[in-house]
C-alpha atoms as a PDB file:
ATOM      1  CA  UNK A   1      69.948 -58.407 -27.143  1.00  0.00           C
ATOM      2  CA  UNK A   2      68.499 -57.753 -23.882  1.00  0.00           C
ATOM      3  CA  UNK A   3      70.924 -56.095 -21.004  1.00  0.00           C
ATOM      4  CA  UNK A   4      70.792 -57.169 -17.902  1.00  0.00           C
ATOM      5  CA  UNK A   5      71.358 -54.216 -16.191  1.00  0.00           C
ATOM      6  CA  UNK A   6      68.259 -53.477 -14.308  1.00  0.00           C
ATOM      7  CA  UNK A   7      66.764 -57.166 -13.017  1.00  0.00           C
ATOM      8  CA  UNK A   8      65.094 -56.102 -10.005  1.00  0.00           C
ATOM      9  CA  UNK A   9      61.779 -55.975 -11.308  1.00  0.00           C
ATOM     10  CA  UNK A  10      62.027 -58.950 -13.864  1.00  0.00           C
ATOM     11  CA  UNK A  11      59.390 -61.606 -13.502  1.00  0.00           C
ATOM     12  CA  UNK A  12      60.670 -65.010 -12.464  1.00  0.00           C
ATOM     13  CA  UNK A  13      58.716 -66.468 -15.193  1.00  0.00           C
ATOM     14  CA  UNK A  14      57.665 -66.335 -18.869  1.00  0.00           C
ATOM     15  CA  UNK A  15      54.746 -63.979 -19.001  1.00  0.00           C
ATOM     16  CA  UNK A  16      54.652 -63.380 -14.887  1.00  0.00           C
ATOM     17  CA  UNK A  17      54.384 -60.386 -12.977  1.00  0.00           C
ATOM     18  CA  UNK A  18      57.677 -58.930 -11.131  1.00  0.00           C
ATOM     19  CA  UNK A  19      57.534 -57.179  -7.894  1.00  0.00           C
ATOM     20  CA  UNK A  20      56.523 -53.669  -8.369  1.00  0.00           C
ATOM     21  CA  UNK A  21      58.567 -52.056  -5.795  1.00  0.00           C
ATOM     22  CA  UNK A  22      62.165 -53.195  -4.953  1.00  0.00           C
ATOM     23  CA  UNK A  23      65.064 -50.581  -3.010  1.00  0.00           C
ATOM     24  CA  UNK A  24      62.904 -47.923  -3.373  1.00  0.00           C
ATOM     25  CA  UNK A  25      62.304 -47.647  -7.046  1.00  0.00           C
ATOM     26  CA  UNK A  26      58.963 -48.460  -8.859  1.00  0.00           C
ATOM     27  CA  UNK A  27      58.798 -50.311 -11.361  1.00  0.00           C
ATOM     28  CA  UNK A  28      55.769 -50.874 -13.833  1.00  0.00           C
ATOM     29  CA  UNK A  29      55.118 -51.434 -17.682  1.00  0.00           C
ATOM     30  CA  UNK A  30      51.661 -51.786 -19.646  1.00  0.00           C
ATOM     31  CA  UNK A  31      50.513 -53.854 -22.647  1.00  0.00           C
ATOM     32  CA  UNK A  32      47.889 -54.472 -24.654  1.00  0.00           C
ATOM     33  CA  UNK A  33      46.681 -57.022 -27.567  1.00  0.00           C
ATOM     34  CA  UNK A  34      44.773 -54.712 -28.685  1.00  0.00           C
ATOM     35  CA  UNK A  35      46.095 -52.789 -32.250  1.00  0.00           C
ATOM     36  CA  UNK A  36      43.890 -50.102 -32.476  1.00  0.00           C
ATOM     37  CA  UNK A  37      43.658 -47.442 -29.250  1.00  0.00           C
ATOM     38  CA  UNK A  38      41.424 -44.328 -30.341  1.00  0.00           C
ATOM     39  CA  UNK A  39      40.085 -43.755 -33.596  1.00  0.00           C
ATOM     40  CA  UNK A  40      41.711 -40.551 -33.938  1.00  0.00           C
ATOM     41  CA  UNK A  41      44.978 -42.135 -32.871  1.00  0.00           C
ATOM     42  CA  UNK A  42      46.962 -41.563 -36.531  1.00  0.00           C
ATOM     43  CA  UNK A  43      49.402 -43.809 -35.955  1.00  0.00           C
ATOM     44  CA  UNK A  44      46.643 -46.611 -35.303  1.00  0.00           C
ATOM     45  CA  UNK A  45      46.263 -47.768 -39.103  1.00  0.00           C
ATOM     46  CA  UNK A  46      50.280 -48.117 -39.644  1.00  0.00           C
ATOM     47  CA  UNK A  47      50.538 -50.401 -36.304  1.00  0.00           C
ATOM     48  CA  UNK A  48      47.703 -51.972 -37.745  1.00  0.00           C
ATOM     49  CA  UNK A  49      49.886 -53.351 -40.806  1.00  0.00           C
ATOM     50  CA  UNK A  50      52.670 -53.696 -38.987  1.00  0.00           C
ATOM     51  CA  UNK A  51      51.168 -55.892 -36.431  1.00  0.00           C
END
């Protein structure tokens, strides 16, 4: 269940882009489609069957 505590930098719209600054607080996040990061990365292979 998602809270809805902290909307201020919520997109407007599936898969959007919020605003990035909003009352003085930045806001950000990062993703990726990718499964594997590094090679050395040992937690790589268990994402990997858990994706």
């Amino acid at each position: 269940m998602r809270t809805k505590q902290f909307l201020d930098g919520e997109p407007s719209e599936y898969c959007g882009e919020g605003q990035s600054y909003v009352n003085g607080v930045h806001y950000f996040s990062w993703g990726s489609t990718g499964i594997f990061t590094h090679f050395l990365d040992v937690s790589d292979p268990i994402l990997a069957l858990t994706a």
